[in-house]
Protein backbone atom coordinates (compact mmCIF):
# COMPACT_ATOMS: atom_id res chain seq x y z
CA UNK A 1 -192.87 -172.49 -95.26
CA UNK A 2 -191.09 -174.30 -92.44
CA UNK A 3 -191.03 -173.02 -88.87
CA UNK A 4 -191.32 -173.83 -85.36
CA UNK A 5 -194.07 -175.36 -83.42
CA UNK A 6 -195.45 -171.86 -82.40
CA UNK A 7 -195.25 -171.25 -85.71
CA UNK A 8 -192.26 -168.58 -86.13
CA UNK A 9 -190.03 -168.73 -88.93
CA UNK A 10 -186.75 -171.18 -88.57
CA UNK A 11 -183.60 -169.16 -87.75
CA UNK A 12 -182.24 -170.07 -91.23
CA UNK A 13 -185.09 -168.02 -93.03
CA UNK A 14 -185.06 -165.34 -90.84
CA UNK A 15 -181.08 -164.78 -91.06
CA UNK A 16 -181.71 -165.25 -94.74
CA UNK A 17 -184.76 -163.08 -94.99
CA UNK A 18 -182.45 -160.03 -93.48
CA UNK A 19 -179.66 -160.64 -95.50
CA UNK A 20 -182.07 -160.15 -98.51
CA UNK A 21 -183.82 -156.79 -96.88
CA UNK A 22 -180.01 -155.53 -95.32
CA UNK A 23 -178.65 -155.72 -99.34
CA UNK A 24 -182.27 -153.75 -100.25
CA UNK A 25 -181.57 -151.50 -97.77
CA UNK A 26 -177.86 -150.79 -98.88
CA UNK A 27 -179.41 -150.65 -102.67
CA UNK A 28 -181.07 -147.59 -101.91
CA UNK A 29 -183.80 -149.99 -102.85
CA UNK A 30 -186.01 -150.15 -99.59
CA UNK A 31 -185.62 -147.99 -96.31
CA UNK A 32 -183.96 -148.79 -93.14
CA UNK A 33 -187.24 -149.22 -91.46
CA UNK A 34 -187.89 -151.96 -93.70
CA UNK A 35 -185.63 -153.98 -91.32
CA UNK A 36 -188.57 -154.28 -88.64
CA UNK A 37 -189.44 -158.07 -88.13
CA UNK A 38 -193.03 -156.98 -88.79
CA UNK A 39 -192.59 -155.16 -91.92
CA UNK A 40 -189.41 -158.29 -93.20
CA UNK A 41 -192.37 -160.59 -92.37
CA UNK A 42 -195.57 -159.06 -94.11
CA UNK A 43 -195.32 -160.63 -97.32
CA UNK A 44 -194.92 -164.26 -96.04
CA UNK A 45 -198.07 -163.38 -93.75
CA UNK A 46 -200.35 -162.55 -96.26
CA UNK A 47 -199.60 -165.16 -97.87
CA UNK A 48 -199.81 -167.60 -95.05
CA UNK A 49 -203.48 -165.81 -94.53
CA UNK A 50 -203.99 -166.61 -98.32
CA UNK A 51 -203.44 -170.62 -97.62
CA UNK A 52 -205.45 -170.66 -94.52
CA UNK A 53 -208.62 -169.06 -95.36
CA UNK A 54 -209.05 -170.43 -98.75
CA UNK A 55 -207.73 -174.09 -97.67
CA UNK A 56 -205.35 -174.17 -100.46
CA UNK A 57 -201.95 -175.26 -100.76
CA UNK A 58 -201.07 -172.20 -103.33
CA UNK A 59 -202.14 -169.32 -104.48
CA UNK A 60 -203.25 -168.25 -107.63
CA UNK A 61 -200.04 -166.04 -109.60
CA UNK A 62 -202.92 -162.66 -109.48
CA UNK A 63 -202.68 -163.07 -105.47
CA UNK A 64 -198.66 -163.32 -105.38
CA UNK A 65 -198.60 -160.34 -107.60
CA UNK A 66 -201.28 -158.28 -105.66
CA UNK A 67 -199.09 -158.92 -102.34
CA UNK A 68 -195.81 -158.09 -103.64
CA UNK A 69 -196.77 -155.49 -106.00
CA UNK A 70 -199.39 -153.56 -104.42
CA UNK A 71 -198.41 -154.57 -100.38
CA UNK A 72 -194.90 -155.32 -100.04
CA UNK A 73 -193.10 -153.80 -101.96
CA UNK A 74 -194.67 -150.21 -101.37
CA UNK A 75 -194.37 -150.82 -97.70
CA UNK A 76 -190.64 -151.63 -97.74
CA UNK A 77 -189.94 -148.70 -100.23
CA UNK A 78 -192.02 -146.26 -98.33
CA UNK A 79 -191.74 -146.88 -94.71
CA UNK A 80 -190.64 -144.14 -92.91
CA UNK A 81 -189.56 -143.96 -89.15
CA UNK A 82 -192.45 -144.92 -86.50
CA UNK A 83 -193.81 -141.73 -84.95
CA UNK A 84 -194.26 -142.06 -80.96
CA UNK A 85 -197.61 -141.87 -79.65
């Protein structure tokens, strides 16, 4: 997972990361809202979070599923619009 010095993804995988959620998002497959850097970016957290607290340089194919399957993909099919405060 390259990035930046501050850490924040390279331009590249962001561009390509929206391309992948805009063609969702057309699909029918994930909503609109889906489109928020947060929510594009969740996955790729956790599983930063994974490496970091365990020390590894993977994760286990049970962890990849439980993030995608039970996290990310709910959130990006499900997100509705933000409700002001």
């Amino acid at each position: 997972m390259a990035g930046d010095a501050t850490g924040q993804p390279a331009a590249g995988q962001t561009r390509r990361r929206g391309a992948v959620m805009g063609r969702a998002v057309a699909r029918g497959e994930a909503s609109p809202e889906a489109l928020h850097p947060r929510v594009a970016t969740a996955a790729m957290v956790l599983l930063r979070n994974e490496f970091v607290v365990r020390g590894v340089p993977t994760a286990p194919d049970d962890v990849l599923v439980e993030i995608t399957d039970e996290v990310y993909l709910p959130l990006v099919r499900q997100r509705g619009p933000a409700t002001p405060n």
